[in-house]
C-alpha atoms as a PDB file:
ATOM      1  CA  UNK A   1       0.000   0.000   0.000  1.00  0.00           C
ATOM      2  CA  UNK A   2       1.324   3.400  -0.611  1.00  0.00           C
ATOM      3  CA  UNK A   3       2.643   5.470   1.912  1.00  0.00           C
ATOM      4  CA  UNK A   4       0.492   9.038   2.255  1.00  0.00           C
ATOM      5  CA  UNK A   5       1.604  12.033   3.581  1.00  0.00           C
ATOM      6  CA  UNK A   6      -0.153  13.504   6.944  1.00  0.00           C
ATOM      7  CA  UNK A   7      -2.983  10.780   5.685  1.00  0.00           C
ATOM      8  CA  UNK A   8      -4.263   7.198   7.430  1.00  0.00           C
ATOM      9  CA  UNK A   9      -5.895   4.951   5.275  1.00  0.00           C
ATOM     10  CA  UNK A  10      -8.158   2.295   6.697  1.00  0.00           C
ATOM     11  CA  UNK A  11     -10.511   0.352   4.743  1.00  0.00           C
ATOM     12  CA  UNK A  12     -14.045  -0.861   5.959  1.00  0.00           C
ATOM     13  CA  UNK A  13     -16.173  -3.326   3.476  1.00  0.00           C
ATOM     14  CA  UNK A  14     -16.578  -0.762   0.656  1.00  0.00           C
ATOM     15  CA  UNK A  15     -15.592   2.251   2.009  1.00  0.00           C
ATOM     16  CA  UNK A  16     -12.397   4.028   2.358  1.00  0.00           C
ATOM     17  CA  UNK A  17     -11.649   5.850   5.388  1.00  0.00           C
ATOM     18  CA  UNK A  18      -9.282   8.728   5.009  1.00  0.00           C
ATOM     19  CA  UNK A  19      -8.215  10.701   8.726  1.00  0.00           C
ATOM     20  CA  UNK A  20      -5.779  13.802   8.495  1.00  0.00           C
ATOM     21  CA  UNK A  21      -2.817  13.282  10.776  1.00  0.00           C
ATOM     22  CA  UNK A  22      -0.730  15.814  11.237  1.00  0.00           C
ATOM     23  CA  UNK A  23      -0.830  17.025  15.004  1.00  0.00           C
ATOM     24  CA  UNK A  24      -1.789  19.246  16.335  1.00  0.00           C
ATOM     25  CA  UNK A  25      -4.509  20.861  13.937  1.00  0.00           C
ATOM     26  CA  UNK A  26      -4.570  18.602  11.106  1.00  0.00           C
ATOM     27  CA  UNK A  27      -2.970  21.480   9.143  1.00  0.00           C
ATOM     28  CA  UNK A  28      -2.230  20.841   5.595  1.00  0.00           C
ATOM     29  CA  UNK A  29       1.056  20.399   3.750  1.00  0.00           C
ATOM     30  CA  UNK A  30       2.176  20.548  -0.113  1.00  0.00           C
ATOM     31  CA  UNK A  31       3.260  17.288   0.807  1.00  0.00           C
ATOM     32  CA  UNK A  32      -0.073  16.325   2.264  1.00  0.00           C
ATOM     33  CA  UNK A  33      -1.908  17.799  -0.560  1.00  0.00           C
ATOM     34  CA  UNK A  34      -0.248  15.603  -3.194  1.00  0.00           C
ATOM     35  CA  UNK A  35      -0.688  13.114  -1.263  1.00  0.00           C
ATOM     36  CA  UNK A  36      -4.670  13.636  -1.100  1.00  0.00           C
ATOM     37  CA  UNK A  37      -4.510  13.917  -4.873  1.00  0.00           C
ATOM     38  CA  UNK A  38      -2.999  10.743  -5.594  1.00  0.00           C
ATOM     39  CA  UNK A  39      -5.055   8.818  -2.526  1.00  0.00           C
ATOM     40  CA  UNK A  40      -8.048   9.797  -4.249  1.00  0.00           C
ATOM     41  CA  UNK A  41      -6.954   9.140  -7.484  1.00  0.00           C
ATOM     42  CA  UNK A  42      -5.823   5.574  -6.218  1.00  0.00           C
ATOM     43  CA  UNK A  43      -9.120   4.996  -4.644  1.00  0.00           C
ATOM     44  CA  UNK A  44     -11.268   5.753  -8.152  1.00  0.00           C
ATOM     45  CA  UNK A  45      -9.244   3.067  -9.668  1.00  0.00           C
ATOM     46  CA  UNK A  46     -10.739   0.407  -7.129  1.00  0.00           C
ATOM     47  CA  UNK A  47     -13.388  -1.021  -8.252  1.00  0.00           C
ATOM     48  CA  UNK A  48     -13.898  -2.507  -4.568  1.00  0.00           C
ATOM     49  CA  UNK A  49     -14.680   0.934  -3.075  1.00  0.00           C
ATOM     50  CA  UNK A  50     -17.564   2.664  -3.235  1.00  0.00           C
ATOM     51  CA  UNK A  51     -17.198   5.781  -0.996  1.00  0.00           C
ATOM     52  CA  UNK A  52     -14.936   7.517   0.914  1.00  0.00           C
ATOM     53  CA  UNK A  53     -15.245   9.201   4.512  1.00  0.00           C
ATOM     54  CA  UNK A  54     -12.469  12.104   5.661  1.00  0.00           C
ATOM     55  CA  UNK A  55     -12.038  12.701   9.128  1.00  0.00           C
ATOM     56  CA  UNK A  56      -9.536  14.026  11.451  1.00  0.00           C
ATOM     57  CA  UNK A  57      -7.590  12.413  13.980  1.00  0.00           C
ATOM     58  CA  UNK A  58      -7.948  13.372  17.584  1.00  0.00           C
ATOM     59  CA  UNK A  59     -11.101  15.034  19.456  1.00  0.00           C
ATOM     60  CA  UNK A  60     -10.342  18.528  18.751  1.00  0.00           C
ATOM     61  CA  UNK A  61      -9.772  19.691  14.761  1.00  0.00           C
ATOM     62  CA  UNK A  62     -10.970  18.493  11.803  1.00  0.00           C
ATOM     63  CA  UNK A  63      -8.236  20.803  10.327  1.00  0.00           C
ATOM     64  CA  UNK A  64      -7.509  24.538  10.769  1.00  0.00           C
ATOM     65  CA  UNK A  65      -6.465  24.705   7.097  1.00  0.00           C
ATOM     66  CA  UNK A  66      -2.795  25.464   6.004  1.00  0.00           C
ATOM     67  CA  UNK A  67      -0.268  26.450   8.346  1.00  0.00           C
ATOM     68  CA  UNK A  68      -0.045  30.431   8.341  1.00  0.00           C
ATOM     69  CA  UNK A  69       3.467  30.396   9.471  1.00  0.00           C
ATOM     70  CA  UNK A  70       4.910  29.030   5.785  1.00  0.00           C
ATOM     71  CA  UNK A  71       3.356  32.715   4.368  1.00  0.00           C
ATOM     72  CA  UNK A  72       4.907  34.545   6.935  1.00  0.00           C
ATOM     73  CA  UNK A  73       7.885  35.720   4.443  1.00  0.00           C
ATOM     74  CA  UNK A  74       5.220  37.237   1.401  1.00  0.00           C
ATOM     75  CA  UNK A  75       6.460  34.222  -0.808  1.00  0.00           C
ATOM     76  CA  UNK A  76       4.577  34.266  -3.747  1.00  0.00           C
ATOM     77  CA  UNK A  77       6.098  31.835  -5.369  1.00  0.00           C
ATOM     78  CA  UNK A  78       5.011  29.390  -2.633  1.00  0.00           C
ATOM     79  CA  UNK A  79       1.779  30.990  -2.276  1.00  0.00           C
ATOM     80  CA  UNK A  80       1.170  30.382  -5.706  1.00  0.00           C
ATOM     81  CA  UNK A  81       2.217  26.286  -5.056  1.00  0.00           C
ATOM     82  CA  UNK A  82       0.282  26.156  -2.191  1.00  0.00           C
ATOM     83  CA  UNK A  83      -3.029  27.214  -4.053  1.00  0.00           C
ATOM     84  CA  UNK A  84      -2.772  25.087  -7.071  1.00  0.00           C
ATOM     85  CA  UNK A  85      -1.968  21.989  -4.357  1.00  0.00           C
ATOM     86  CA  UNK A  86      -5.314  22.390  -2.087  1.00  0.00           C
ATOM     87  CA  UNK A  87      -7.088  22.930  -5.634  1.00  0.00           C
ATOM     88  CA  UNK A  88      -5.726  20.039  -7.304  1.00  0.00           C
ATOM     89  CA  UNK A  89      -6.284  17.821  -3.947  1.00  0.00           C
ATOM     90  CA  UNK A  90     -10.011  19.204  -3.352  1.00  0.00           C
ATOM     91  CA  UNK A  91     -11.020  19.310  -7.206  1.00  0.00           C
ATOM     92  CA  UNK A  92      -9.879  15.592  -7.226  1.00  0.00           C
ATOM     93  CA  UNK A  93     -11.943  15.226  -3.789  1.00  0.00           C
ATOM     94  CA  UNK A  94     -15.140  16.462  -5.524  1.00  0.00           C
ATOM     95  CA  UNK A  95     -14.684  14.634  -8.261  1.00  0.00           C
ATOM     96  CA  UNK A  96     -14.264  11.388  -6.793  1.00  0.00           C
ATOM     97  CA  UNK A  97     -16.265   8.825  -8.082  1.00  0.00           C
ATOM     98  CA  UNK A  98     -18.098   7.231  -5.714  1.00  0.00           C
ATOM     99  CA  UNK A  99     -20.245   9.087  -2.350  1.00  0.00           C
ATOM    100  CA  UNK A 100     -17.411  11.167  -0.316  1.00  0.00           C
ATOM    101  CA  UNK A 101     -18.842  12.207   3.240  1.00  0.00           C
ATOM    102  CA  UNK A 102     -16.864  14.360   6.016  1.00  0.00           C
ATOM    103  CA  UNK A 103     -16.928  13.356   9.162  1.00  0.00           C
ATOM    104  CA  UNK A 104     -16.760  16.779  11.033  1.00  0.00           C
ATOM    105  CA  UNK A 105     -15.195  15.613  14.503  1.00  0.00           C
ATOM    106  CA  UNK A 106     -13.462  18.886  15.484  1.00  0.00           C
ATOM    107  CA  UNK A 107     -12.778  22.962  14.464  1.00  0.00           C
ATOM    108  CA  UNK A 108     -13.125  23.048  10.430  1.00  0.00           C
ATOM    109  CA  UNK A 109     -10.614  26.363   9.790  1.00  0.00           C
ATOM    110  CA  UNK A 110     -10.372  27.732   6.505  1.00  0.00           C
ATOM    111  CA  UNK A 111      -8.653  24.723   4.204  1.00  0.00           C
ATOM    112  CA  UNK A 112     -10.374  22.519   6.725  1.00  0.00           C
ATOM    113  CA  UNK A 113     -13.553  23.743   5.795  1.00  0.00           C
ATOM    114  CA  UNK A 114     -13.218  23.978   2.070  1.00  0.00           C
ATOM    115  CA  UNK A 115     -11.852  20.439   2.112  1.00  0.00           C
ATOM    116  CA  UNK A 116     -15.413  19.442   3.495  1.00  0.00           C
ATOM    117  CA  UNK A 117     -17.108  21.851   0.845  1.00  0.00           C
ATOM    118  CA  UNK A 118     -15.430  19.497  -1.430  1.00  0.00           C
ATOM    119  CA  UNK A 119     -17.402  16.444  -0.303  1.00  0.00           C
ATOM    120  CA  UNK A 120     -20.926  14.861  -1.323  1.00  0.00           C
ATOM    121  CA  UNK A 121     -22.486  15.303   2.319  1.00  0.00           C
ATOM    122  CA  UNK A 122     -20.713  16.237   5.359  1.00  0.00           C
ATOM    123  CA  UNK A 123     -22.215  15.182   8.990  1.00  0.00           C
ATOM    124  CA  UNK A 124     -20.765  17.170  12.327  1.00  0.00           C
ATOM    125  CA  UNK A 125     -20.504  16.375  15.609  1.00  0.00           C
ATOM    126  CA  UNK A 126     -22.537  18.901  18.077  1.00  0.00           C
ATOM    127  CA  UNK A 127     -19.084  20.675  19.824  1.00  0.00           C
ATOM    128  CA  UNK A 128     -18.036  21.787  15.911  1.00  0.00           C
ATOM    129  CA  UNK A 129     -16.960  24.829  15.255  1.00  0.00           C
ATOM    130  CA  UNK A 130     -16.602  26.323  11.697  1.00  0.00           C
ATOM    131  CA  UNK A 131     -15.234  29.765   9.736  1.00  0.00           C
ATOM    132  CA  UNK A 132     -13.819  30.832   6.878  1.00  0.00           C
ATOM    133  CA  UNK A 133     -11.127  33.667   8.472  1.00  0.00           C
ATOM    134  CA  UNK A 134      -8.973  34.065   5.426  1.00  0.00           C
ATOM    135  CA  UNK A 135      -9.987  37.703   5.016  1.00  0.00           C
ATOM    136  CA  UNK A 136      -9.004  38.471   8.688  1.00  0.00           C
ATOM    137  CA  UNK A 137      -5.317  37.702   8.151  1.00  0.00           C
ATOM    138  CA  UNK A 138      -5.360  39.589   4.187  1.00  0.00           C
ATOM    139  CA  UNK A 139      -5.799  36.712   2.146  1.00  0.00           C
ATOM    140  CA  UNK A 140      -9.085  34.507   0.633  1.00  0.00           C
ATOM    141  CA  UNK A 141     -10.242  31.063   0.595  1.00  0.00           C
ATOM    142  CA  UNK A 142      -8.573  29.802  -2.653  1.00  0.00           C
ATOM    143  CA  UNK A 143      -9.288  25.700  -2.594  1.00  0.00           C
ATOM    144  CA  UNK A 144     -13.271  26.142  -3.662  1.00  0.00           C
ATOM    145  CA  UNK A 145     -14.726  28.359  -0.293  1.00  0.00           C
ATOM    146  CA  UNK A 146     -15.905  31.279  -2.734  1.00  0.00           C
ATOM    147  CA  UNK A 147     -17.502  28.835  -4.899  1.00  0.00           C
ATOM    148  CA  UNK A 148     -18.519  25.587  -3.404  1.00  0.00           C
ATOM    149  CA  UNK A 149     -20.145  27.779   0.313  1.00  0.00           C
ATOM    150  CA  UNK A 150     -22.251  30.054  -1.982  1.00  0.00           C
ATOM    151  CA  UNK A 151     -23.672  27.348  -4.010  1.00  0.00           C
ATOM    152  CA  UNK A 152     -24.111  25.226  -0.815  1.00  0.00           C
ATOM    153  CA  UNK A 153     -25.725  27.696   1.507  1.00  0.00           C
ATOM    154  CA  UNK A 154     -26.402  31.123  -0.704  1.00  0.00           C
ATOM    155  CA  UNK A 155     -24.776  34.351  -1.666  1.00  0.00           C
ATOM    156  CA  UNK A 156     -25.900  36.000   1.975  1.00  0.00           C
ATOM    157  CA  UNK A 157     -24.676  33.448   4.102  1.00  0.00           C
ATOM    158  CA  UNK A 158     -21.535  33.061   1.837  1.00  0.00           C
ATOM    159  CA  UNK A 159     -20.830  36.549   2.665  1.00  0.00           C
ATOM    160  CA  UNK A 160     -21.298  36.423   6.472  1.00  0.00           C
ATOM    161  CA  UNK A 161     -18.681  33.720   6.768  1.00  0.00           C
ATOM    162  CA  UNK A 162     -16.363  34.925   4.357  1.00  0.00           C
ATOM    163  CA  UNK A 163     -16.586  38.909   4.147  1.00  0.00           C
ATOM    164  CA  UNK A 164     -17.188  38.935   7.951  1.00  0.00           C
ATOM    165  CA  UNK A 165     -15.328  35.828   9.234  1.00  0.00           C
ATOM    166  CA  UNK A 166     -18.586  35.145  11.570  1.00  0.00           C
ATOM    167  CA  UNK A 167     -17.633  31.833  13.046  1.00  0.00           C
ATOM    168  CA  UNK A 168     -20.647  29.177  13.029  1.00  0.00           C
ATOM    169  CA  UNK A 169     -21.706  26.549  15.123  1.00  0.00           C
ATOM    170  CA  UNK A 170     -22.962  22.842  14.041  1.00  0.00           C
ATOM    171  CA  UNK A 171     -26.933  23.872  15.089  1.00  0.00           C
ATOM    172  CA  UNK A 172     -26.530  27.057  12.758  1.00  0.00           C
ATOM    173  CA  UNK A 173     -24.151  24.948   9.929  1.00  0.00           C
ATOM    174  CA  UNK A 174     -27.409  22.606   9.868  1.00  0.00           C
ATOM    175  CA  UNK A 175     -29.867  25.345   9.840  1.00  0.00           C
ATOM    176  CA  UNK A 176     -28.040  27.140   6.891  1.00  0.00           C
ATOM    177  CA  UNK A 177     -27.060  23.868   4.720  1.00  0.00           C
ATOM    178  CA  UNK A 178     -23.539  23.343   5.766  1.00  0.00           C
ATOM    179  CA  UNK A 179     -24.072  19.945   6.945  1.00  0.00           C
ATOM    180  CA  UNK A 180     -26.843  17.452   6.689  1.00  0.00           C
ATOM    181  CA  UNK A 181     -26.406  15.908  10.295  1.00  0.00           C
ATOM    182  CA  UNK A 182     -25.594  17.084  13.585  1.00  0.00           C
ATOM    183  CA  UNK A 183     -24.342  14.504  15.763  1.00  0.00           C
ATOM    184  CA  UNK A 184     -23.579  13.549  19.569  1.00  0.00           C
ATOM    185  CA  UNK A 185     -19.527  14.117  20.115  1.00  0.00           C
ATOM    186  CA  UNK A 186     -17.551  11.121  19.112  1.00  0.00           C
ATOM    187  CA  UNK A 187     -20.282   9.544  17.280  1.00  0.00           C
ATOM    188  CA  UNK A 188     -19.585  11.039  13.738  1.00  0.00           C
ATOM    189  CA  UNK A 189     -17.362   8.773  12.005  1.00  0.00           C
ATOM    190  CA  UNK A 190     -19.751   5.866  12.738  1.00  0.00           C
ATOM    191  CA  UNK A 191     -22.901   7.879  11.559  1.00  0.00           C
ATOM    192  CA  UNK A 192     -20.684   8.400   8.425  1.00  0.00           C
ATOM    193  CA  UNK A 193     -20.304   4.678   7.800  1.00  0.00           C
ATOM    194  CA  UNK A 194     -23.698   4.201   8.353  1.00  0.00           C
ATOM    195  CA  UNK A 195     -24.354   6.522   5.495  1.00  0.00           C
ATOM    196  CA  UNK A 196     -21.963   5.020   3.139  1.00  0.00           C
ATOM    197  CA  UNK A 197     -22.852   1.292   3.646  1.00  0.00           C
ATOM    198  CA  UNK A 198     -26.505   2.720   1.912  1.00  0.00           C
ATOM    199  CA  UNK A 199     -23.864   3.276  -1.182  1.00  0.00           C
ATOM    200  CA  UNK A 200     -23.206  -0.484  -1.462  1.00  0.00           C
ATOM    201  CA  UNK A 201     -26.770  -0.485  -2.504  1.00  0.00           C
ATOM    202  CA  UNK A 202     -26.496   1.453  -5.267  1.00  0.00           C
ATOM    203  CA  UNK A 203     -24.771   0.261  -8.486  1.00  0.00           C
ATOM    204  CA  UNK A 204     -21.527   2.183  -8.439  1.00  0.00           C
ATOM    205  CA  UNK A 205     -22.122   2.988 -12.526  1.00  0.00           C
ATOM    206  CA  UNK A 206     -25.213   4.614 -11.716  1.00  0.00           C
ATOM    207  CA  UNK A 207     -24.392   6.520  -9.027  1.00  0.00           C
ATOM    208  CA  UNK A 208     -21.248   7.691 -10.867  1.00  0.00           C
ATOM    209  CA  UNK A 209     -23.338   9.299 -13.485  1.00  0.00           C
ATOM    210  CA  UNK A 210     -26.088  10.580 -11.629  1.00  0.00           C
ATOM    211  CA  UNK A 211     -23.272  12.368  -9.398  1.00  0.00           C
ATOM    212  CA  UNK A 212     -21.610  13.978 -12.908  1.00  0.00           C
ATOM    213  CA  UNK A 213     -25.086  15.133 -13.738  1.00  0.00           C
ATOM    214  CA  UNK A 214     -26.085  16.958 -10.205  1.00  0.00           C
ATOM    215  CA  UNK A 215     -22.695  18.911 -10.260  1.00  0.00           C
ATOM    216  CA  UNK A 216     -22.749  19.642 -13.864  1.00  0.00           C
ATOM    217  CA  UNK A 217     -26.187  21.552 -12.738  1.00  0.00           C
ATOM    218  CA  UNK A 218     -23.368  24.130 -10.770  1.00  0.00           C
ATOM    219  CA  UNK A 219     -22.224  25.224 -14.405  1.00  0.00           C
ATOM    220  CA  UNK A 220     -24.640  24.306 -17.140  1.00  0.00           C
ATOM    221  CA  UNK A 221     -28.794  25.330 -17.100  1.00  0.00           C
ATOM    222  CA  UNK A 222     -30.690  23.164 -17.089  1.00  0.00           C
ATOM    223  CA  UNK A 223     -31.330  23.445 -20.932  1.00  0.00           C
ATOM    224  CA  UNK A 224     -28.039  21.986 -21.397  1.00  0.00           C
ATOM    225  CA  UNK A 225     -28.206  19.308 -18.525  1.00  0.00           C
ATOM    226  CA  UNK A 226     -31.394  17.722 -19.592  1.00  0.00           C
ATOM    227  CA  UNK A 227     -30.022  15.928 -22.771  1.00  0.00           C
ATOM    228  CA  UNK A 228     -27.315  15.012 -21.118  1.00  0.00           C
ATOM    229  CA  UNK A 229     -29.090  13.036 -18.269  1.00  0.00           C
ATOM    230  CA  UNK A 230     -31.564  11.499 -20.718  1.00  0.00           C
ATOM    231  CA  UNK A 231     -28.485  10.400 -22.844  1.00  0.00           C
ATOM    232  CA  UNK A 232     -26.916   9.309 -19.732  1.00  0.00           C
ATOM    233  CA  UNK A 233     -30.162   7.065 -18.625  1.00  0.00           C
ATOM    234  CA  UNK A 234     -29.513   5.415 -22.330  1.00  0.00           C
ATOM    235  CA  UNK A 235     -26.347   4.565 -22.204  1.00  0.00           C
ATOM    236  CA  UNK A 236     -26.295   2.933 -18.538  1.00  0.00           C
ATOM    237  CA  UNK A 237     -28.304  -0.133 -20.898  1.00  0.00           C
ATOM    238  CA  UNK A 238     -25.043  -0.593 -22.195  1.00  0.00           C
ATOM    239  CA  UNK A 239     -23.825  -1.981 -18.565  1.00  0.00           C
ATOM    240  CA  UNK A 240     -23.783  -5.259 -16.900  1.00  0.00           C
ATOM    241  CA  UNK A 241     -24.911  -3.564 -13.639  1.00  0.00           C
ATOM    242  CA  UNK A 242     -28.163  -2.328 -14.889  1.00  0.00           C
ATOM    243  CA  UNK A 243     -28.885  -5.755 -16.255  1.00  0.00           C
ATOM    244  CA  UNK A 244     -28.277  -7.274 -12.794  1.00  0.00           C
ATOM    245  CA  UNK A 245     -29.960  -4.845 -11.193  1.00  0.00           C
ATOM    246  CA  UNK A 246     -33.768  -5.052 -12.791  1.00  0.00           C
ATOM    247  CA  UNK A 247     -32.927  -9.042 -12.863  1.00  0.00           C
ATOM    248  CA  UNK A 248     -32.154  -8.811  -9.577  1.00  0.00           C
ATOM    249  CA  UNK A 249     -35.462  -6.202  -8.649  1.00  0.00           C
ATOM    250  CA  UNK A 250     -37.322  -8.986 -10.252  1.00  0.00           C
ATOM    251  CA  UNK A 251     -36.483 -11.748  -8.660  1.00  0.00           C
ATOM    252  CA  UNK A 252     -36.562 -10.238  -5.126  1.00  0.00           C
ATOM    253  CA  UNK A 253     -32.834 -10.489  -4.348  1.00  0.00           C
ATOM    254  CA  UNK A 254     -29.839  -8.013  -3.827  1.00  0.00           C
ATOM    255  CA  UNK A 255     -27.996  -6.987  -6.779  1.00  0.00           C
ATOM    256  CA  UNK A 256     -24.493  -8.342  -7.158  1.00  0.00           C
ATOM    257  CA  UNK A 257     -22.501  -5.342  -8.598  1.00  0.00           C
ATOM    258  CA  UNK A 258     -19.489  -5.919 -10.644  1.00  0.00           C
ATOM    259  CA  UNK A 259     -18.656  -2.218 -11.064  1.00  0.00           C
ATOM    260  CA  UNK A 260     -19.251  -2.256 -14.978  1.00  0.00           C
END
C-alpha cells in the first residue's frame, strides 16, 4: 500500500476511510496535498470501493487549514504552489467517483472547511466549530470556499462567513445547509459509515453518473443538462450492472454489482 503524507488509510467493506494526521490541527502540507490527490486518485481506480469518509484524527480539529506560518515571508512563489496543491487535492476530492462524506469531529478552519465543501455530504458532531477567516489575516479562501459555500448555503450566508469571518456553530451549519447531520460528540465517524454502507446499494455505474449530472447543474442550465441526463439514462443499458440490477429487482434479491 502506498505510503500518504499527513494521511491514514483504513478500509471498511466498501468504504475508504481517510483521517488527516498531522498534530496538532490537522494542518495541511504541499506534501499532504499531493498526497490527497494521488489517494483519491488511487481509490477511483478500485473497483472494490464505493465511498470515501475524511475525518480528522484526535477530538479537537478536523483541520484549521494550512499552516499560516509558511506565508509569513510574502512568498509568492510558494503561495502560488500552495493554491494550485489544495485545488488540485479538493477538485480531485469532488470529483471522486463514488459518495465522499466528512466526518466533522473537530474545528473546520479555513482549508479545513473547504476540504469538506469538497465532499458529497458532510455530517458534524454537536461541539463543531466552523469559519472561513482568510480575510481576517489579508488573504481569501482559494481551494473552492468562494464557490462551493455560496452554491451550498447562498450568496448572503456566503458573505457572512467569508466577508465577515462570523464563526458558526454545528446547530446554525445545519440550519443554513452546511451539513446534513448534527451529531452527539464522538459519534460522527460511525454515523458516516452508516451513510456510506446505503452506497453499497447502489450500483456504483449509476451513481457515478447521476453524481456527474447533479454537479454539472453548478455550471450548465438546465437546458443543457437535460439531454445530457436522458443520454446518460440510455447509455447505462449498455452496462452489466443495470442488467443485474432489474434481474435482480425482479427476482426479489440483492444486486451483485461488478462495477461495470
Amino acid at each position: 500500500m502506498n505510503h500518504y503524507t499527513n494521511l491514514k488509510l483504513s478500509i471498511e467493506h466498501r468504504t475508504a476511510l481517510i483521517t488527516l494526521s498531522n498534530p496538532a490541527a490537522n494542518t495541511f502540507t504541499r506534501d499532504g496535498l499531493i498526497s490527497l490527490t494521488q489517494l483519491v486518485r488511487d481509490l477511483n481506480a478500485r473497483t472494490d470501493i464505493n465511498s470515501l469518509i475524511i475525518t480528522g484524527e484526535g477530538d479537537k480539529f478536523f483541520s484549521a487549514g494550512a499552516d499560516l506560518k509558511q506565508f509569513a515571508q510574502g512568498d509568492k512563489a510558494l503561495a502560488r504552489e500552495m493554491a494550485r496543491r489544495f485545488g488540485e487535492a479538493f477538485e480531485a476530492l469532488a470529483d471522486f467517483r463514488g459518495v465522499s462524506i466528512a466526518a466533522i469531529n473537530g474545528y473546520a478552519m479555513g482549508g479545513g472547511l473547504e476540504c469538506a465543501l469538497a465532499c458529497d455530504l458532510r455530517i458534524a458532531e454537536s461541539q463543531v466549530q466552523m469559519a472561513l477567516p482568510e480575510a481576517s489575516v489579508g488573504l481569501l479562501p482559494c481551494a473552492g470556499g468562494t464557490q462551493h459555500l455560496a452554491w451550498l448555503v447562498g450568496e448572503a450566508w456566503a458573505k457572512r462567513l467569508i466577508l465577515l469571518g462570523e464563526r458558526i456553530n454545528a446547530t446554525t451549519a445545519l440550519q443554513i445547509g452546511l451539513v446534513e447531520e448534527v451529531v452527539e460528540t464522538g459519534s460522527v465517524v460511525t454515523r458516516a459509515l452508516a451513510l456510506a454502507k446505503l452506497a453499497d446499494k447502489q450500483s456504483p455505474v449509476s451513481l457515478a453518473a447521476c453524481k456527474h449530472l447533479i454537479q454539472g447543474a453548478r455550471k450548465q442550465a438546465p437546458h443543457h443538462m437535460l439531454p445530457l441526463e436522458r443520454e446518460a439514462f440510455v447509455n447505462l443499458f449498455d452496462t452489466p450492472d443495470q442488467h443485474e440490477g432489474v434481474q435482480a429487482f425482479l427476482q426479489k434479491r440483492a444486486p451483485q454489482w461488478s462495477n461495470s
